[in-house]
Protein backbone atom coordinates (compact mmCIF):
# COMPACT_ATOMS: atom_id res chain seq x y z
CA UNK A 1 10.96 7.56 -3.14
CA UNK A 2 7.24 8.83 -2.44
CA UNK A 3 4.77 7.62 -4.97
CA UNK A 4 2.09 9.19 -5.91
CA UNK A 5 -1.76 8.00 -6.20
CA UNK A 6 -3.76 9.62 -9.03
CA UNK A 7 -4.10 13.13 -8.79
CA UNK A 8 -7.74 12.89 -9.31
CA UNK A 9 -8.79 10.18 -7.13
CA UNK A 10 -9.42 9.66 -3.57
CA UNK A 11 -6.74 8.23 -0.90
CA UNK A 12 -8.64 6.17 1.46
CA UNK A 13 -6.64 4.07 4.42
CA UNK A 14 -8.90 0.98 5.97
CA UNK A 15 -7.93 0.13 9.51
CA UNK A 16 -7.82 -3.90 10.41
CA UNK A 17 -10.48 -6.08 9.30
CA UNK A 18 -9.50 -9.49 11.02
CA UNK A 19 -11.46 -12.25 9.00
CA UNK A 20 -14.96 -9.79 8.93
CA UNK A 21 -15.72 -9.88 5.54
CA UNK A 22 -19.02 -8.10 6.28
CA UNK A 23 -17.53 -5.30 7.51
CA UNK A 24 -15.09 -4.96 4.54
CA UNK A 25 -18.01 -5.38 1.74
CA UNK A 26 -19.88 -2.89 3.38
CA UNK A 27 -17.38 -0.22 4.03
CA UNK A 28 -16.35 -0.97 0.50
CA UNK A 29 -20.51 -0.35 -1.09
CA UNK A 30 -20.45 2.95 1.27
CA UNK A 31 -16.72 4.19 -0.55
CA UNK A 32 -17.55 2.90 -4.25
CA UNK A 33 -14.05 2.47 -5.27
CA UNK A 34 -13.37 3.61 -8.57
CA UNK A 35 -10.33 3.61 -10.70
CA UNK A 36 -8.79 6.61 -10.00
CA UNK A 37 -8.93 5.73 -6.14
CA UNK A 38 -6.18 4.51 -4.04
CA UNK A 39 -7.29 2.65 -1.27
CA UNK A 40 -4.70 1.39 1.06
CA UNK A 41 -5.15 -0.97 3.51
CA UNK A 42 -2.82 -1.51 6.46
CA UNK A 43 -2.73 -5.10 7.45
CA UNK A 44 -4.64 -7.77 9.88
CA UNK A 45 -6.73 -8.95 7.01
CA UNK A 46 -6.87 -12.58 8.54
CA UNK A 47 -7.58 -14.16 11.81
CA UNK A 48 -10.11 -13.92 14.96
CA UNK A 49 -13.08 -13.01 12.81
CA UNK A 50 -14.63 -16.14 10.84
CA UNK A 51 -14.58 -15.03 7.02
CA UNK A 52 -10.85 -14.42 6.54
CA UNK A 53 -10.73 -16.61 3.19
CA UNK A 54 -13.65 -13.81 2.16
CA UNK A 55 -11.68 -11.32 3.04
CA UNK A 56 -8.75 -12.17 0.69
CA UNK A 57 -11.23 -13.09 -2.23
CA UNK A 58 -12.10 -9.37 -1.52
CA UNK A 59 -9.14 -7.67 -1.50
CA UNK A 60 -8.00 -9.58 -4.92
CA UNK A 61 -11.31 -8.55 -6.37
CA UNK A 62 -10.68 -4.80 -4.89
CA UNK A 63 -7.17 -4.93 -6.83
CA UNK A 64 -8.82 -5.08 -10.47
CA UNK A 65 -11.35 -2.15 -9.28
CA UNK A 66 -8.97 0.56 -7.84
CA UNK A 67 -5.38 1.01 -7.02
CA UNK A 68 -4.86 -1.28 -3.96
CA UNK A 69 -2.13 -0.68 -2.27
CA UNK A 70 -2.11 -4.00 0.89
CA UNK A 71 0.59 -3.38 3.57
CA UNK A 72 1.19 -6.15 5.47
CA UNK A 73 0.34 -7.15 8.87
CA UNK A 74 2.03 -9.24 11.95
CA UNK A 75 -1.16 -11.98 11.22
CA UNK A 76 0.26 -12.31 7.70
CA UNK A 77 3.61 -12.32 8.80
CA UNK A 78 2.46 -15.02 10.82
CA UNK A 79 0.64 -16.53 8.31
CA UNK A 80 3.61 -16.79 5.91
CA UNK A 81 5.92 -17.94 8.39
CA UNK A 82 3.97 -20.71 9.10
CA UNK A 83 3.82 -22.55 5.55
CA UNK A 84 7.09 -24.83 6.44
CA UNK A 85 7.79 -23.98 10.02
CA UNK A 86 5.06 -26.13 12.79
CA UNK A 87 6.70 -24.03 15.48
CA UNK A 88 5.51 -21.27 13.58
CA UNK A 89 2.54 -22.81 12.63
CA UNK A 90 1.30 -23.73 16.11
CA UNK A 91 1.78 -19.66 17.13
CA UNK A 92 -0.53 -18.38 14.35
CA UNK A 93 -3.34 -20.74 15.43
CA UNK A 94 -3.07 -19.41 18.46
CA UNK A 95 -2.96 -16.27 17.48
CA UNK A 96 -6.74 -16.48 15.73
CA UNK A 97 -4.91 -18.91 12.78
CA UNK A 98 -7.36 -21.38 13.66
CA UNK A 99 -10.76 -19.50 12.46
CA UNK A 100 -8.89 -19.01 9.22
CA UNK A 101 -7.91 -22.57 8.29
CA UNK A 102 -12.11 -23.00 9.70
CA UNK A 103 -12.82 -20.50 6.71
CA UNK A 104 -11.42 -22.74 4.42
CA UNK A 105 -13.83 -25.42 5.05
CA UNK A 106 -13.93 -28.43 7.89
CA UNK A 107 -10.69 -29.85 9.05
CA UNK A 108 -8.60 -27.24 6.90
CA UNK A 109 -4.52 -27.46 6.57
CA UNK A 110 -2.08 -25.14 5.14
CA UNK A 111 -2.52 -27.07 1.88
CA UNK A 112 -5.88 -25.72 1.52
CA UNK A 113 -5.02 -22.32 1.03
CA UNK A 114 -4.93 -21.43 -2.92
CA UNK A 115 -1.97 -20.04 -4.31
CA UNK A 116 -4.12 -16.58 -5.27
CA UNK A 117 -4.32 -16.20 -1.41
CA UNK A 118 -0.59 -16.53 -0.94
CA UNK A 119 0.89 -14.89 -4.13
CA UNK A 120 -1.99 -11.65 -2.23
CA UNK A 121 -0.07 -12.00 0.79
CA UNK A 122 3.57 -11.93 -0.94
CA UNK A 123 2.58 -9.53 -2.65
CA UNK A 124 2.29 -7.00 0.62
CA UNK A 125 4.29 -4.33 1.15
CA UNK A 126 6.24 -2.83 4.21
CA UNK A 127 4.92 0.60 3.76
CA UNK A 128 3.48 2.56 0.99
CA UNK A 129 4.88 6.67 0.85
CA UNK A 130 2.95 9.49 -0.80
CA UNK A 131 4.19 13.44 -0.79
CA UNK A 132 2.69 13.70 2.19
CA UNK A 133 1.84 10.28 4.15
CA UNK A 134 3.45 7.39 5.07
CA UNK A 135 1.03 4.17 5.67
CA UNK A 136 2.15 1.11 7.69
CA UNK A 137 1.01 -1.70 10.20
CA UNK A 138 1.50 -0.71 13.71
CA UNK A 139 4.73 1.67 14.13
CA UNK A 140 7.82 2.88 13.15
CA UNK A 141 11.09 4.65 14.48
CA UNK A 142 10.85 8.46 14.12
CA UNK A 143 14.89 8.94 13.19
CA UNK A 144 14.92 6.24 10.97
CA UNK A 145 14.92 5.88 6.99
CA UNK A 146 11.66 4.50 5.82
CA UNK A 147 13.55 1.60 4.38
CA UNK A 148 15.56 0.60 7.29
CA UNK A 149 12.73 0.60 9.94
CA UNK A 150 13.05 -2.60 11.94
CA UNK A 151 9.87 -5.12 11.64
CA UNK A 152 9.57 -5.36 15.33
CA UNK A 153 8.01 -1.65 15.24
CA UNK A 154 6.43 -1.82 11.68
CA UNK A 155 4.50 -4.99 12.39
CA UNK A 156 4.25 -5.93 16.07
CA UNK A 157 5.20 -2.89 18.75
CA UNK A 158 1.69 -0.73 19.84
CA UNK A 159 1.62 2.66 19.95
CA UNK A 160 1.26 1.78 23.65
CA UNK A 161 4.51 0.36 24.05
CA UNK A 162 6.28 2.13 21.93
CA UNK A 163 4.72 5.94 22.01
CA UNK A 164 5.07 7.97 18.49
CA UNK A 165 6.60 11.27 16.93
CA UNK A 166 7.14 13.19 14.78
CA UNK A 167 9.61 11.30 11.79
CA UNK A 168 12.25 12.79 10.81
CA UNK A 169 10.72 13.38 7.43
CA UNK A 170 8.00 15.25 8.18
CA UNK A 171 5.49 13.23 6.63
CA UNK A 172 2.09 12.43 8.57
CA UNK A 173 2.10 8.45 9.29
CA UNK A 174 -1.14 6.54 9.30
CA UNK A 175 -1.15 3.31 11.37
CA UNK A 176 -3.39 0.55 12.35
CA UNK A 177 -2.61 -2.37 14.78
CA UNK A 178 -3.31 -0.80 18.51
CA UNK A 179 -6.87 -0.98 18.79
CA UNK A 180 -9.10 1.59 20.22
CA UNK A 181 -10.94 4.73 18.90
CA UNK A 182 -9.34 7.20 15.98
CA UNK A 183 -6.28 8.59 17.45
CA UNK A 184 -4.65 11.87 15.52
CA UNK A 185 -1.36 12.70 16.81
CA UNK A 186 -1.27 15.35 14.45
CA UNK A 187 2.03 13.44 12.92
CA UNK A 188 0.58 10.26 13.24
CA UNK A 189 -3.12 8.39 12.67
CA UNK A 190 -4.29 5.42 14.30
CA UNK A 191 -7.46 3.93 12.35
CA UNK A 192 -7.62 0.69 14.22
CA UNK A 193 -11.05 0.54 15.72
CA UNK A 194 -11.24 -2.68 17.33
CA UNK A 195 -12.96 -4.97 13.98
CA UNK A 196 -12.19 -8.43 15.69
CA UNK A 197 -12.55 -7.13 19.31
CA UNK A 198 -16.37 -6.44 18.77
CA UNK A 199 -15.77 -2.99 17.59
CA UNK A 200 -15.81 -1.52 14.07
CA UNK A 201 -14.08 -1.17 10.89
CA UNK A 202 -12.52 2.38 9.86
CA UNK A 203 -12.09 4.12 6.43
CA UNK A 204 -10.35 7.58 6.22
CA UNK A 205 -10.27 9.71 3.75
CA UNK A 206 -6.40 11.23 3.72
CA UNK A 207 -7.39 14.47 1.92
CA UNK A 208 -10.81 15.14 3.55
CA UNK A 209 -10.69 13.54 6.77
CA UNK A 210 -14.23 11.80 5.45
CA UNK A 211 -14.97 8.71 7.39
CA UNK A 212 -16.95 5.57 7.08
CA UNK A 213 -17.39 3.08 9.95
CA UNK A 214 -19.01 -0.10 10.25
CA UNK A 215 -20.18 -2.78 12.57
CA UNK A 216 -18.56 -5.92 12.63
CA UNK A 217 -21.80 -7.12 11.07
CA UNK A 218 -21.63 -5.04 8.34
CA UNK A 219 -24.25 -2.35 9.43
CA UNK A 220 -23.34 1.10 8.32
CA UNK A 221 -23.04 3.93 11.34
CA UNK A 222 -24.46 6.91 11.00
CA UNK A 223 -22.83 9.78 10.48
């Protein structure tokens, strides 16, 4: 069932942020969340970058200002998986795992993390549907329900590799994951702008196509 944000507020989507916390705080000073806003963010909050424990503290501080709405990414996924698997565990540090355990001080373990962090990441969701949008990760099936879309496409599959249309539904689907510039499908929206590939970090505004970008370094563009 769609849910709706506040019929007053904005509906903002932020692309991936990867561990830049100086990218989020800034993009976040140029939006001024307010209560009435819902700002959804679609994953990769962790990894590569060297601030991901920032990031998090962010995001839970974000949650008492606005209506945060965190889908999650394949680096959570990752992330989670690894808490009592080493297999799993040895993937996500390669995977950029290793500059977040560094961002929880020298010589870092899974230990380390605080519960906040984890009960943030549990508390992710799959997808998050409006009246007129559907937000996830990276992909989804276009003749599937929204609640049996496998992960493999949700969290992990590019646009590249697997190519999108038009769901069934009819609803406009706003991604992040494949990095690049702002692609608009028309039926689909990819706001993953290359934060943790020295590129920036996206906002969009659903309603007004308004959009903020900053450098990895936290410096503003211009419009």
């Amino acid at each position: 069932m769609a849910e709706e944000n506040s019929a007053t507020g904005r509906l903002i989507a932020i692309g991936d942020i990867h561990g830049h916390a100086a990218a989020l705080e800034s993009i976040l000073n140029a939006i001024l969340p307010g209560p009435d806003d819902t700002i959804v963010t679609l994953g990769d909050y962790i990894n590569r970058g060297p601030e991901s424990r920032k990031v998090l503290d962010l995001l839970i501080d974000l949650s008492h200002r606005c209506q945060l709405i965190p889908i999650l990414g394949n680096h959570e996924e990752m992330m989670l998986d690894s808490r009592d698997d080493p297999h799993a565990d040895l993937r996500w540090q390669s995977q950029g795992g290793d500059a977040t355990l560094a961002s929880y001080g020298p010589n870092a373990g899974i230990g380390n993390i605080p519960q906040a962090h984890w009960n943030f990441l549990l508390s992710c969701r799959r997808y998050y549907e409006t009246d007129q949008f559907v937000f996830t990760h990276a992909n989804y099936c276009w003749y599937s329900k929204l609640d049996e879309q496998p992960p493999l496409l949700q969290r992990w599959l590019s646009l590249e590799e697997s190519p999108p249309r038009a769901h069934l539904n009819g609803k406009r689907f706003v991604v992040g994951h494949t990095p690049g510039t702002i692609r608009d499908y028309g039926f689909c929206l990819c706001i993953d702008t290359c934060c943790g590939f020295c590129g920036r970090l996206t906002a969009f505004e659903m309603n007004t196509g308004q959009i903020w970008q900053v450098e990895e370094n936290g410096e503003l563009d211009a419009e």
